[in-house]
C-alpha atoms as a PDB file:
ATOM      1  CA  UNK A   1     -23.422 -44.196 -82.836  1.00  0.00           C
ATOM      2  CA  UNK A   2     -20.455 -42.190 -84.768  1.00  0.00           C
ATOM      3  CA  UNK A   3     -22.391 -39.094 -83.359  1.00  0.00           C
ATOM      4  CA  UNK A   4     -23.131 -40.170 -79.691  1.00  0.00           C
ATOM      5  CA  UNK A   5     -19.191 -41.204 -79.305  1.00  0.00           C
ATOM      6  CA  UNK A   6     -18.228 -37.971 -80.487  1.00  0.00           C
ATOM      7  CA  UNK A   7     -20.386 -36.123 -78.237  1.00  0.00           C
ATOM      8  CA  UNK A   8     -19.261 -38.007 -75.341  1.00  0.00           C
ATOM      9  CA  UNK A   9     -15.584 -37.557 -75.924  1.00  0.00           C
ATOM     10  CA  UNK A  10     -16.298 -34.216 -76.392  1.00  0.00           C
ATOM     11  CA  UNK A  11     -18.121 -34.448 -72.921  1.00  0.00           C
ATOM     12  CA  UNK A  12     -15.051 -35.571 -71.713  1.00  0.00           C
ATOM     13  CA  UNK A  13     -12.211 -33.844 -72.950  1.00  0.00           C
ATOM     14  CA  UNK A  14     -14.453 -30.700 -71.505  1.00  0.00           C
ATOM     15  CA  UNK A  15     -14.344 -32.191 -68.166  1.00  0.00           C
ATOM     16  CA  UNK A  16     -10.632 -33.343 -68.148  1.00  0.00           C
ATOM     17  CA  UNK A  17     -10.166 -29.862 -69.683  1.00  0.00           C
ATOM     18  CA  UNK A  18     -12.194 -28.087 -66.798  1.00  0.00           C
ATOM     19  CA  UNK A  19     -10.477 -30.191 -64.251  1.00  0.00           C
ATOM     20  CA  UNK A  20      -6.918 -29.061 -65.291  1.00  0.00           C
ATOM     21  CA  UNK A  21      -7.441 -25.703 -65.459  1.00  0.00           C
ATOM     22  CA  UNK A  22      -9.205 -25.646 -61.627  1.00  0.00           C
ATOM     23  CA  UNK A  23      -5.449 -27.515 -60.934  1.00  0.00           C
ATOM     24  CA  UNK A  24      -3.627 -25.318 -62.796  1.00  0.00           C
ATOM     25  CA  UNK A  25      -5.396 -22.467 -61.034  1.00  0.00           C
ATOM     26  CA  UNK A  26      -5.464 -23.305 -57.365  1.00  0.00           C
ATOM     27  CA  UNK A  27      -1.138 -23.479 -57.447  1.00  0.00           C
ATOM     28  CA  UNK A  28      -1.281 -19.800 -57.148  1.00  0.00           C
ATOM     29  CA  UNK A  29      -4.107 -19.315 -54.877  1.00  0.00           C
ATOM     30  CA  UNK A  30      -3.076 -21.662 -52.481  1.00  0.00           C
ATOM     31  CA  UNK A  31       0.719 -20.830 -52.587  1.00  0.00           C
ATOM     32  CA  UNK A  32      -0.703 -16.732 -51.653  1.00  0.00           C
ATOM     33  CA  UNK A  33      -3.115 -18.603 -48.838  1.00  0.00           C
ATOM     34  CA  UNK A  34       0.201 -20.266 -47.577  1.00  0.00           C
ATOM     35  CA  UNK A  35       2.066 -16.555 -47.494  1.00  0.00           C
ATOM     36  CA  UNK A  36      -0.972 -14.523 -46.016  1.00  0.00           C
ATOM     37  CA  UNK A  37      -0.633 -17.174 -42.762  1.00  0.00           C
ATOM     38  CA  UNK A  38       3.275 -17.008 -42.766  1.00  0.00           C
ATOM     39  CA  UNK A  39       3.314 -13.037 -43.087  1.00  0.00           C
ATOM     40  CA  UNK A  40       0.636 -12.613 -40.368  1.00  0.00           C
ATOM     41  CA  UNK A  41       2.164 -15.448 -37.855  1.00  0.00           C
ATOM     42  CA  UNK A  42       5.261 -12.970 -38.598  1.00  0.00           C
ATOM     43  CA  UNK A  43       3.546 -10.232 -37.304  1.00  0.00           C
ATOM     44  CA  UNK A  44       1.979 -11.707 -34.848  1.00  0.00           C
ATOM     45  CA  UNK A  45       5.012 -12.858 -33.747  1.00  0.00           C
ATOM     46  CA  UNK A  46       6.582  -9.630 -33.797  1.00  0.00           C
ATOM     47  CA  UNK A  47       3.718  -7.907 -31.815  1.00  0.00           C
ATOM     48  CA  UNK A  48       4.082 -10.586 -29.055  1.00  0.00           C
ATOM     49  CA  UNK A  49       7.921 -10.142 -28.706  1.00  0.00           C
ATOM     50  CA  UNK A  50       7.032  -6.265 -28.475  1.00  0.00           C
ATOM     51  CA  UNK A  51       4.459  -6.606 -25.847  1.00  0.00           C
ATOM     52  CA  UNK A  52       7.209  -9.243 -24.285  1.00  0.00           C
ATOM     53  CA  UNK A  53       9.313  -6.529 -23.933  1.00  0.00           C
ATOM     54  CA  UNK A  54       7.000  -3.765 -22.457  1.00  0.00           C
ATOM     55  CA  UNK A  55       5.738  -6.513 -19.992  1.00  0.00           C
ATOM     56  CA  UNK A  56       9.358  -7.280 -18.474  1.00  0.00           C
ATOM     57  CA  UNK A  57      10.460  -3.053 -19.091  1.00  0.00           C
ATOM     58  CA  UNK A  58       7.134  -2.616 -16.497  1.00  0.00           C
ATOM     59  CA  UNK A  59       8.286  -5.552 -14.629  1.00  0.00           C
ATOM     60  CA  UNK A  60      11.837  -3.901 -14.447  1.00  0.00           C
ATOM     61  CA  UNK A  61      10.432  -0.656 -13.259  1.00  0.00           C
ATOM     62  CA  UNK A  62       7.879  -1.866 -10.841  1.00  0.00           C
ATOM     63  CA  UNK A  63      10.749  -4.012  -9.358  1.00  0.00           C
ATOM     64  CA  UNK A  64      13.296  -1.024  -8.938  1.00  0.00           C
ATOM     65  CA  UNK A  65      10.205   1.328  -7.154  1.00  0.00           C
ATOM     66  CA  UNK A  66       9.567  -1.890  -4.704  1.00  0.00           C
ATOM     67  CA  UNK A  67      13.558  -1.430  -3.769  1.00  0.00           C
ATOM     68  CA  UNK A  68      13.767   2.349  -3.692  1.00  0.00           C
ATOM     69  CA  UNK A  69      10.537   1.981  -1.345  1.00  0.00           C
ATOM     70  CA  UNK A  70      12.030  -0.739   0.660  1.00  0.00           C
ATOM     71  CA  UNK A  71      15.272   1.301   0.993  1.00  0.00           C
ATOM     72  CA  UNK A  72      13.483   4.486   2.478  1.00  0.00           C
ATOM     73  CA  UNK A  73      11.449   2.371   4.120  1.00  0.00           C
ATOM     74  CA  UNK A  74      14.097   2.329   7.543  1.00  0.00           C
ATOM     75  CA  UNK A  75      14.553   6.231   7.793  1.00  0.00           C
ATOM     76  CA  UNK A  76      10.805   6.844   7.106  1.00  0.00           C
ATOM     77  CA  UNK A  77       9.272   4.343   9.692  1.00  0.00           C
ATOM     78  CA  UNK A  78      12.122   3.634  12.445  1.00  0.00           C
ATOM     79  CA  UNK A  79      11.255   4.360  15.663  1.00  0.00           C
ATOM     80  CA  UNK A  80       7.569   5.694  14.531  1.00  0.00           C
ATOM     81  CA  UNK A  81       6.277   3.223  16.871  1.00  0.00           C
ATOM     82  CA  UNK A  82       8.925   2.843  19.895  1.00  0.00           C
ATOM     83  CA  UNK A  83       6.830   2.837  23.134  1.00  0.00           C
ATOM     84  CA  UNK A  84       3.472   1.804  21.419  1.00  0.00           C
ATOM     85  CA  UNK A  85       2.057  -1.748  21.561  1.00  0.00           C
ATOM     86  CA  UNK A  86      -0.081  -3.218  18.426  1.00  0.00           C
ATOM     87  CA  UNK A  87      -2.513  -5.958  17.878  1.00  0.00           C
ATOM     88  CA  UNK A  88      -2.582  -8.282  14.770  1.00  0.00           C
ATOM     89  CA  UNK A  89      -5.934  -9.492  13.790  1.00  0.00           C
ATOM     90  CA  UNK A  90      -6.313 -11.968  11.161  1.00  0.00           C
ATOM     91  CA  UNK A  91      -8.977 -12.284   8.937  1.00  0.00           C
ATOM     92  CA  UNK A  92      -9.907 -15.785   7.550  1.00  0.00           C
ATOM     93  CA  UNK A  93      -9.172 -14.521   4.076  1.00  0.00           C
ATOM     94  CA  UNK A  94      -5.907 -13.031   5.079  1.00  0.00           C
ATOM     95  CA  UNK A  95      -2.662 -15.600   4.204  1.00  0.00           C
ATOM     96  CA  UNK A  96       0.246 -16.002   6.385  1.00  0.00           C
ATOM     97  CA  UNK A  97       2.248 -14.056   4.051  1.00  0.00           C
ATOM     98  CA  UNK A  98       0.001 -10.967   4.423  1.00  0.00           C
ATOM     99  CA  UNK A  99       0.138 -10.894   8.749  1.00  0.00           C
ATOM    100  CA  UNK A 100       4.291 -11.285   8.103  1.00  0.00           C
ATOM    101  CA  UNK A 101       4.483  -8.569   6.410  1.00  0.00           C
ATOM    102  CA  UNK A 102       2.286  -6.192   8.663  1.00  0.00           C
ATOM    103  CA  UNK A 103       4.105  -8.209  11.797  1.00  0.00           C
ATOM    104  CA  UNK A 104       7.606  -6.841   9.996  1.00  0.00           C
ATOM    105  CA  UNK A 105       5.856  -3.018   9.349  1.00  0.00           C
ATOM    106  CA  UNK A 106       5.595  -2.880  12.529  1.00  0.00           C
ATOM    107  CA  UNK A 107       8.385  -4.319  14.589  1.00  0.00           C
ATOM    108  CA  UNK A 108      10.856  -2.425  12.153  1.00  0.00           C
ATOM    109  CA  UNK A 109       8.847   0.661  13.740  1.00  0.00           C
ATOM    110  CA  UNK A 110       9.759  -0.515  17.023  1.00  0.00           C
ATOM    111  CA  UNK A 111       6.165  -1.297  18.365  1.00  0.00           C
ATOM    112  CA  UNK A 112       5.446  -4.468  20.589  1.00  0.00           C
ATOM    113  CA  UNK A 113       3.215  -6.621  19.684  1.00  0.00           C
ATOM    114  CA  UNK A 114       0.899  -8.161  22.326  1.00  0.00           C
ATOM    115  CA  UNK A 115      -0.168 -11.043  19.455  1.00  0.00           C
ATOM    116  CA  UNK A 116      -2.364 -11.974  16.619  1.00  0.00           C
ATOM    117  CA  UNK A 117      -5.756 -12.977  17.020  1.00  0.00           C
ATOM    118  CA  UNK A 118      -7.429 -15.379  14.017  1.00  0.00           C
ATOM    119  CA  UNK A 119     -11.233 -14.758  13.425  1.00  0.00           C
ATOM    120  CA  UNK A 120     -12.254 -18.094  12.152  1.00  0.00           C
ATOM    121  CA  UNK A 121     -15.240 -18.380   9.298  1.00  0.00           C
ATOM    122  CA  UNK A 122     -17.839 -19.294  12.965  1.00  0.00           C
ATOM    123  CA  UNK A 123     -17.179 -15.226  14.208  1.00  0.00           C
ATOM    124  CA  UNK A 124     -18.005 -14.242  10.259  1.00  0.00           C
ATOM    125  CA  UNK A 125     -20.992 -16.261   9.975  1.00  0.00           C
ATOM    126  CA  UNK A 126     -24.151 -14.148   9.960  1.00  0.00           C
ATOM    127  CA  UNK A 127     -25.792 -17.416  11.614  1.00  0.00           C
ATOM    128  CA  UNK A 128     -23.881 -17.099  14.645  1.00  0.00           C
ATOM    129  CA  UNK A 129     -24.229 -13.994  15.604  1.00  0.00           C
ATOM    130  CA  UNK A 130     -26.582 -13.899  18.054  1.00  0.00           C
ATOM    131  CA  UNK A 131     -26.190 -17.717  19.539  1.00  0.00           C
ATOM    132  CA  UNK A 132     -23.731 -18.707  20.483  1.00  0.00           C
ATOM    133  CA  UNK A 133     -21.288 -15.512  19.561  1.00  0.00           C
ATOM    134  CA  UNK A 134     -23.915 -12.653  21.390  1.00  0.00           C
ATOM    135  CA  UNK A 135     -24.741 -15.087  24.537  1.00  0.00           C
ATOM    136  CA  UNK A 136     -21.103 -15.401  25.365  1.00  0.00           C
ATOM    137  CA  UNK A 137     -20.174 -12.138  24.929  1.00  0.00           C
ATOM    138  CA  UNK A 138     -23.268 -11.272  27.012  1.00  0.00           C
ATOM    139  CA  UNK A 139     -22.237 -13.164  29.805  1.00  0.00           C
ATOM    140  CA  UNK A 140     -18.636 -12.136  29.716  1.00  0.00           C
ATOM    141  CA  UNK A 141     -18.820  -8.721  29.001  1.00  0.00           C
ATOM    142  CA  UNK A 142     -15.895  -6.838  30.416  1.00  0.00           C
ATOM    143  CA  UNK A 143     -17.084  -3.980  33.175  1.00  0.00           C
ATOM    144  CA  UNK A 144     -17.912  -0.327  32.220  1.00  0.00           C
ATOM    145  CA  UNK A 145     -18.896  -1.828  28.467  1.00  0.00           C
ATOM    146  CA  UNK A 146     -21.739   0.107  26.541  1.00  0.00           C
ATOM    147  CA  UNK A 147     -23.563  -0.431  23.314  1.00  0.00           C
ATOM    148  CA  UNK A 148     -24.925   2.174  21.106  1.00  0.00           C
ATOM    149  CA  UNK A 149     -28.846   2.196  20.191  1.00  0.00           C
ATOM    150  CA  UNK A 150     -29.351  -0.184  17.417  1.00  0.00           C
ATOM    151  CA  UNK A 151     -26.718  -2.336  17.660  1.00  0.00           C
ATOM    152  CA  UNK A 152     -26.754  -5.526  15.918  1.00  0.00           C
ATOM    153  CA  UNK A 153     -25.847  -8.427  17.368  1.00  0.00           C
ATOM    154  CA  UNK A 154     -22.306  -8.805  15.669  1.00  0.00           C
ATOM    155  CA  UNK A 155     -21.734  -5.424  16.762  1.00  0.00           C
ATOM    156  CA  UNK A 156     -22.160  -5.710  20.112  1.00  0.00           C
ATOM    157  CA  UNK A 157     -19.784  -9.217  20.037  1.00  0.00           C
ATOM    158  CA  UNK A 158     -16.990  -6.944  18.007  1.00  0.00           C
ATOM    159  CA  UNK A 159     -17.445  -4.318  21.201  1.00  0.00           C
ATOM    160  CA  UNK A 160     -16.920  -6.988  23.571  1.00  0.00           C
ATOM    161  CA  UNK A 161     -14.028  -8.339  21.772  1.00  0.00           C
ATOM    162  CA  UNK A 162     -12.387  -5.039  21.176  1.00  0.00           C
ATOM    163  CA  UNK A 163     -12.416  -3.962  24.932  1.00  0.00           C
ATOM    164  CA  UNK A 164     -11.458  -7.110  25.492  1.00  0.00           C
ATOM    165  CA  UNK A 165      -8.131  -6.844  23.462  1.00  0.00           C
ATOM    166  CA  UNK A 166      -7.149  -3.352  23.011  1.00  0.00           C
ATOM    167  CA  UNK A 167      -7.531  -0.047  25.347  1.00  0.00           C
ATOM    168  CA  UNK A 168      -6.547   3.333  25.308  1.00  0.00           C
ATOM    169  CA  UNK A 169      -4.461   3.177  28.484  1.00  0.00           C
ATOM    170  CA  UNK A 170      -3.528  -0.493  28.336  1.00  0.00           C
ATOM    171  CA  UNK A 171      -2.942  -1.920  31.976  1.00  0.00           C
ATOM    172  CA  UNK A 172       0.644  -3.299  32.669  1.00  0.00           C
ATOM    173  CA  UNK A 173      -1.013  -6.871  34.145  1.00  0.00           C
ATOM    174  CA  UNK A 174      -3.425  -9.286  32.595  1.00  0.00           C
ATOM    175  CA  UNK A 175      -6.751  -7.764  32.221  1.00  0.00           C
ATOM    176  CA  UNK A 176      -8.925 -11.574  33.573  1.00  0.00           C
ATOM    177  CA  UNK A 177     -12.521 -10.261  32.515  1.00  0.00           C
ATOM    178  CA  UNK A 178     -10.672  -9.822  28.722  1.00  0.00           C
ATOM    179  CA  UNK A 179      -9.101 -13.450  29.136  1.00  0.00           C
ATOM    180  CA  UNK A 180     -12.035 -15.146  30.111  1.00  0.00           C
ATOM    181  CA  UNK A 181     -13.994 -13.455  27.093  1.00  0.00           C
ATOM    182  CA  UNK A 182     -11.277 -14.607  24.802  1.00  0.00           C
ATOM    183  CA  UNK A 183     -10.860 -18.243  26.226  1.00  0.00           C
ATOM    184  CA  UNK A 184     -14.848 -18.483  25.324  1.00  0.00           C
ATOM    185  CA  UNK A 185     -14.604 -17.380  22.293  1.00  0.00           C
ATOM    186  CA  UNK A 186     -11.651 -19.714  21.616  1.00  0.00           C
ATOM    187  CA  UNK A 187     -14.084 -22.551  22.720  1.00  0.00           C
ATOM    188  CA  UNK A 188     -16.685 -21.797  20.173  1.00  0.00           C
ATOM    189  CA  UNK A 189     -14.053 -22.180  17.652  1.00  0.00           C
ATOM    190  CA  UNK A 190     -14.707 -18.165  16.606  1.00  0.00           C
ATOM    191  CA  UNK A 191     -10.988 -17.083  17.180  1.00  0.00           C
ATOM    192  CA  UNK A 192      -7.336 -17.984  17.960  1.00  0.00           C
ATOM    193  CA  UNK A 193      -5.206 -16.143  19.435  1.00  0.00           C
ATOM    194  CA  UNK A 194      -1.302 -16.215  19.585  1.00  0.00           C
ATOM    195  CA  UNK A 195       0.042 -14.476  22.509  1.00  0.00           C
ATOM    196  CA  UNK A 196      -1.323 -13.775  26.106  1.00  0.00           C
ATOM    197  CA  UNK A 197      -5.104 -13.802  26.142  1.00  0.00           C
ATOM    198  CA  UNK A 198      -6.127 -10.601  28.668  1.00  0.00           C
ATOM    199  CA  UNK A 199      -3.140  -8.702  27.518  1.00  0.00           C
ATOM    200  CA  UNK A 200      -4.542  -5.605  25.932  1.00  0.00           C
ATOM    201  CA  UNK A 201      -2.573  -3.195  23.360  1.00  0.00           C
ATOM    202  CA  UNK A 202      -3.079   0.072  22.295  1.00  0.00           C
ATOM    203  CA  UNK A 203      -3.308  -0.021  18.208  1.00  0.00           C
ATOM    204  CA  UNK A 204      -4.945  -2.591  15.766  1.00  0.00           C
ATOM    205  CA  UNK A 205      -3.770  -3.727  12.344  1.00  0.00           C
ATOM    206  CA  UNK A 206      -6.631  -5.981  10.693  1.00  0.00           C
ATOM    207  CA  UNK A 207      -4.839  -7.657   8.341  1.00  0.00           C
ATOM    208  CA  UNK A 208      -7.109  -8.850   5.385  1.00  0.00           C
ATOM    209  CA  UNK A 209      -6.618 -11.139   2.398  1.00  0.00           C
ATOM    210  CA  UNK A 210      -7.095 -11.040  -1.652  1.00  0.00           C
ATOM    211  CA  UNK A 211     -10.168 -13.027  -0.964  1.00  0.00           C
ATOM    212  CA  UNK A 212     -13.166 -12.657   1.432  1.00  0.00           C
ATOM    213  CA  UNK A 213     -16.802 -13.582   1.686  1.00  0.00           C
ATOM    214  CA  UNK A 214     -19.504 -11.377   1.246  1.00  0.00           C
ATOM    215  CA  UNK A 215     -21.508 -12.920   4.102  1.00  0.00           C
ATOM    216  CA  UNK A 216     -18.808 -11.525   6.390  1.00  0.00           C
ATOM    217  CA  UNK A 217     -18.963  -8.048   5.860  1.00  0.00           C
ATOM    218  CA  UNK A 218     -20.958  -6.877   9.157  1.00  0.00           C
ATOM    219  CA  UNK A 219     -18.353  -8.988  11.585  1.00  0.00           C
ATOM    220  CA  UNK A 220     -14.972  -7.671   9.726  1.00  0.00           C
ATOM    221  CA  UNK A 221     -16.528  -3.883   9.545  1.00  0.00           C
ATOM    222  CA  UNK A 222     -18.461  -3.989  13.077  1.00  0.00           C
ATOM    223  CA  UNK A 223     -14.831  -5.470  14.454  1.00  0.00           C
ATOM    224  CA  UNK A 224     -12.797  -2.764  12.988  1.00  0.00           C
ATOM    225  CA  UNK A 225     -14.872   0.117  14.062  1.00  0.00           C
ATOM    226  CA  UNK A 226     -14.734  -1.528  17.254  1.00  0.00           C
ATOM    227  CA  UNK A 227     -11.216  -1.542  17.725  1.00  0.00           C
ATOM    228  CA  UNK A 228     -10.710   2.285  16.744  1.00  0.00           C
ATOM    229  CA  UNK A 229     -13.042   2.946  19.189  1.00  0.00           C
ATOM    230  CA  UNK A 230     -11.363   0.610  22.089  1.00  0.00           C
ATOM    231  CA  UNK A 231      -8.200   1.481  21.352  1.00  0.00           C
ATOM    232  CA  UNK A 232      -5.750   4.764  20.127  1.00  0.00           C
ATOM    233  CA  UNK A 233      -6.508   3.558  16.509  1.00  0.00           C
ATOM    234  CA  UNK A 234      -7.412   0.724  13.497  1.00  0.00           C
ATOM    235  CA  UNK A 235      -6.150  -0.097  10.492  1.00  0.00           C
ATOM    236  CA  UNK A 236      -7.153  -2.241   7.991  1.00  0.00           C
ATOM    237  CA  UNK A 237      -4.624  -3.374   5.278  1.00  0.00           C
ATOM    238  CA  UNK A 238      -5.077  -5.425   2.757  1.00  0.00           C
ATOM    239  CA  UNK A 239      -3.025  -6.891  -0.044  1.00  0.00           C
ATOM    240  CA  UNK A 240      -2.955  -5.522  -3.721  1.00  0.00           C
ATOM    241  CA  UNK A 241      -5.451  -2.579  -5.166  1.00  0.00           C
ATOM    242  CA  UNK A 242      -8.813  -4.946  -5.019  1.00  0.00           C
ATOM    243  CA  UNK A 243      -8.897  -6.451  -1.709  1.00  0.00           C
ATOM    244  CA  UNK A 244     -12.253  -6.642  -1.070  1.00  0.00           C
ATOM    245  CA  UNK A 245     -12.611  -5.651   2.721  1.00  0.00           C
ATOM    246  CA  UNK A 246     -10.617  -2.385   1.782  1.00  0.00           C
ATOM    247  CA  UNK A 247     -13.951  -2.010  -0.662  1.00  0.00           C
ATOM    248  CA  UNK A 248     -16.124  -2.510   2.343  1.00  0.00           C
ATOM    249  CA  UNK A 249     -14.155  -0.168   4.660  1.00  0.00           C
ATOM    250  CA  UNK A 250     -13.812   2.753   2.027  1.00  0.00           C
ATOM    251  CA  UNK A 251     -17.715   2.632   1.156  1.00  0.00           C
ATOM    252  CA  UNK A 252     -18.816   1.855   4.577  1.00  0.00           C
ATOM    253  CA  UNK A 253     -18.597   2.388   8.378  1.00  0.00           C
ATOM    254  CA  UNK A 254     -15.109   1.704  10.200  1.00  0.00           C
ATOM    255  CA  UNK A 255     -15.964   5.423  11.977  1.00  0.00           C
ATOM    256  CA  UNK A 256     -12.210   7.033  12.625  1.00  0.00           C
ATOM    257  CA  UNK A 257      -9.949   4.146  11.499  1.00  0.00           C
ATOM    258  CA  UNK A 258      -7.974   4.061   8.407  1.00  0.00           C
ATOM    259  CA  UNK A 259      -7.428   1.355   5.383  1.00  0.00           C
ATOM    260  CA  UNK A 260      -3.739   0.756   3.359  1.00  0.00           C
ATOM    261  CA  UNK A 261      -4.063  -1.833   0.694  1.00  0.00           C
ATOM    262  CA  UNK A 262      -0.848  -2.608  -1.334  1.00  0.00           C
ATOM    263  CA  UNK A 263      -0.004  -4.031   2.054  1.00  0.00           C
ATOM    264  CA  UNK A 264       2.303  -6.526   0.577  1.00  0.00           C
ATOM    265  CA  UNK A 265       4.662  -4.144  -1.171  1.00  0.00           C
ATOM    266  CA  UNK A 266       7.248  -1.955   0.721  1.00  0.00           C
ATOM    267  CA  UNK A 267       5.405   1.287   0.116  1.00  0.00           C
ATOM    268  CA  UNK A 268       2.579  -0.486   1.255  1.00  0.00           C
ATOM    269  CA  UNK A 269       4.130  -1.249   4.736  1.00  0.00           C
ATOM    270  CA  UNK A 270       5.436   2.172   4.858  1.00  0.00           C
ATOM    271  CA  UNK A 271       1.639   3.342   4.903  1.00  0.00           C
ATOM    272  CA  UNK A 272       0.683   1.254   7.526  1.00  0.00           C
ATOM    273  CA  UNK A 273       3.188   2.057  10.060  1.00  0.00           C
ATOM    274  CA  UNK A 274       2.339   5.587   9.141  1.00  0.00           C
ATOM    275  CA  UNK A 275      -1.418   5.231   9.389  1.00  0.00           C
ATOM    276  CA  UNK A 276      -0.951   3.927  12.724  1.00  0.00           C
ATOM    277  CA  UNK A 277       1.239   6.766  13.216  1.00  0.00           C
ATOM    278  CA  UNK A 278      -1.488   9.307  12.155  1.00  0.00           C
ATOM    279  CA  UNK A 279      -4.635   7.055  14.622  1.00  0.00           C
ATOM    280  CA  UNK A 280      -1.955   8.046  17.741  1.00  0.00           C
ATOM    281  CA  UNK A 281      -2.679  11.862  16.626  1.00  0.00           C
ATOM    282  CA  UNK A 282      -6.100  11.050  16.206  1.00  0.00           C
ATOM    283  CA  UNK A 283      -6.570  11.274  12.472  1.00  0.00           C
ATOM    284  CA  UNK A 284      -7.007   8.753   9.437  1.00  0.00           C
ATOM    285  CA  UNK A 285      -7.373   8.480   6.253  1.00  0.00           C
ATOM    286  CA  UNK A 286      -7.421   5.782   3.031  1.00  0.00           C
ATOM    287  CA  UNK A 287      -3.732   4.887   1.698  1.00  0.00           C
ATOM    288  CA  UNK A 288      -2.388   3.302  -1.012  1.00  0.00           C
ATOM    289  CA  UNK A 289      -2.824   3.065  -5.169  1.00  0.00           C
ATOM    290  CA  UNK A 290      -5.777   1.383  -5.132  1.00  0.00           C
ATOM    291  CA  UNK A 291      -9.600   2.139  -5.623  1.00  0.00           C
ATOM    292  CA  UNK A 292     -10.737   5.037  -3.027  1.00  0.00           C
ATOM    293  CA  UNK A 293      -7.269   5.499  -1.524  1.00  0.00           C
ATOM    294  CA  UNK A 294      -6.952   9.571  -1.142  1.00  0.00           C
ATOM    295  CA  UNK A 295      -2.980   9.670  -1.152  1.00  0.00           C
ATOM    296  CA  UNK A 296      -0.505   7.168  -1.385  1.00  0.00           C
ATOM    297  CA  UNK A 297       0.879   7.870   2.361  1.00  0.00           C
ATOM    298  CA  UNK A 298      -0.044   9.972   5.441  1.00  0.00           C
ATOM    299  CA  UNK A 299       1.786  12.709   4.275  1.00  0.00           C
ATOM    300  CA  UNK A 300       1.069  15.254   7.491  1.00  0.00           C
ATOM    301  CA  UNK A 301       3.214  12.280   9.530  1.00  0.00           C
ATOM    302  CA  UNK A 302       5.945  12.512   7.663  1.00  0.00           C
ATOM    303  CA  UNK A 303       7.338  16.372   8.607  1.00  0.00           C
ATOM    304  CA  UNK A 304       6.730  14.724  12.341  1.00  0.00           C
ATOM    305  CA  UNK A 305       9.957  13.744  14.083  1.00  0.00           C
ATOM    306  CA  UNK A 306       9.825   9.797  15.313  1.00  0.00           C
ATOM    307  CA  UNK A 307       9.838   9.592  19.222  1.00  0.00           C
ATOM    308  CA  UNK A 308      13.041  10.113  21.312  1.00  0.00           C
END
């Protein structure tokens, strides 16, 4: 028994033994653990209050560009439009903050605006093209009205609507075919329009939004080419680089009218009222920063003196 005891305190005293020394041992290791996390939250820390920094430096710098753009904004665009009259068109992706700031483009040019007609999601759906949209426009179709071979029916509603809202030598009284057309389309819930329906202008600004569906493509591109052709010029603006009807315009067919996107920034509005500028000489191009833009502005405009 002398022999078994002494063997098991043995057994023991090598465990309690074992068990101090993995104590004893772990102080260090987990006091180094415990400095490896402070010394990287450090530097973590550190690399966030640098990037902190670069953000609000960019922020800073992007800020002062928006107000040397806004401040040459007056002697670049003033007057560009005197003696012109524009259309808004809204797109249903298009916010109120994005028409106010083409509206201000191009009042501070001194164009007129005849008003701004809403498409609604019905005149975008690819359902509803050809009933009720096509019969309508059909039936109403302003006088002297042709469509080219293979049109679709959305095209041949965005004709319709186009001569219906802009012309190339606008008359000074109500055009009644154009109202009538509008008033119908107002009825089938496809657009709204703010201002006097059957008064026609000579320009278009589509104003677009951040955000539009795919399934509306054909209406917003068939519209826009539409209303080039109708009318002394189009032009589609959008705000920001990624709008995604500025992606459909520059990779598709709006035939001789022009996109801006950055539409929401000064330099942005500066394009626009230059674009349009550019349509009344009978040129266009793709403006802005963003994706497929080909200069920031229409430079050629700017050497050429502002009416009066």
């Amino acid at each position: 028994m002398t022999g078994a005891r002494t063997v098991l305190l043995a057994l023991v005293a090598a465990v309690l033994a074992l068990a101090l020394g993995l104590a004893l041992g772990a102080g260090p290791v987990v006091g180094r653990s415990d400095a490896a996390r402070a010394d990287r939250t450090d530097r973590l820390a550190a690399r966030v209050a640098r990037l902190d920094d670069r953000v609000a430096g960019l922020q800073a710098q992007a800020g002062a560009a928006d107000r040397m753009a806004a401040a040459l904004a007056g002697p670049l665009t003033t007057g560009r439009l005197t003696g012109h009259s524009v259309l808004l068109v809204r797109t249903p992706g298009a916010t109120q903050a994005d028409v106010h700031h083409a509206r201000a483009a191009v009042l501070g040019a001194g164009a007129s605006l005849t008003g701004t007609l809403s498409l609604t999601p019905t005149y975008l759906d690819p359902a509803k093209a050809s009933s009720p949209l096509e019969d309508l426009a059909l039936r109403l179709v302003p006088p002297g009205v042709t469509f080219g071979p293979g049109a679709t029916s959305i095209e041949r509603v965005g004709t319709v609507l186009a001569r219906s809202t802009v012309s190339q030598s606008p008359p000074d009284a109500t055009d009644q075919d154009a109202a009538e057309l509008i008033a119908g389309l107002h009825e089938l819930g496809a657009v709204r329009l703010t201002g006097d329906p059957g008064r026609l202008a000579e320009l278009a600004v589509v104003v677009t939004g951040s955000r539009e569906k795919a399934d509306g493509k054909d209406a917003v591109l068939a519209l826009v080419k539409a209303l080039d052709a109708a009318g002394k010029g189009a032009v589609l603006t959008g705000p920001g680089t990624t709008a995604t009807a500025l992606h459909w315009a520059r990779s598709g067919d709006v035939g001789g009218a022009s996109s801006v996107d950055s539409a929401d920034s000064a330099g942005g509005s500066v394009a626009t009222v230059l674009a349009l500028v550019e349509q009344l000489a009978g040129k266009q191009g793709a403006y802005g920063v963003g994706a497929g833009a080909t200069a920031v502005v229409p430079a050629s405009v700017l050497t050429t003196a502002p009416p009066g």
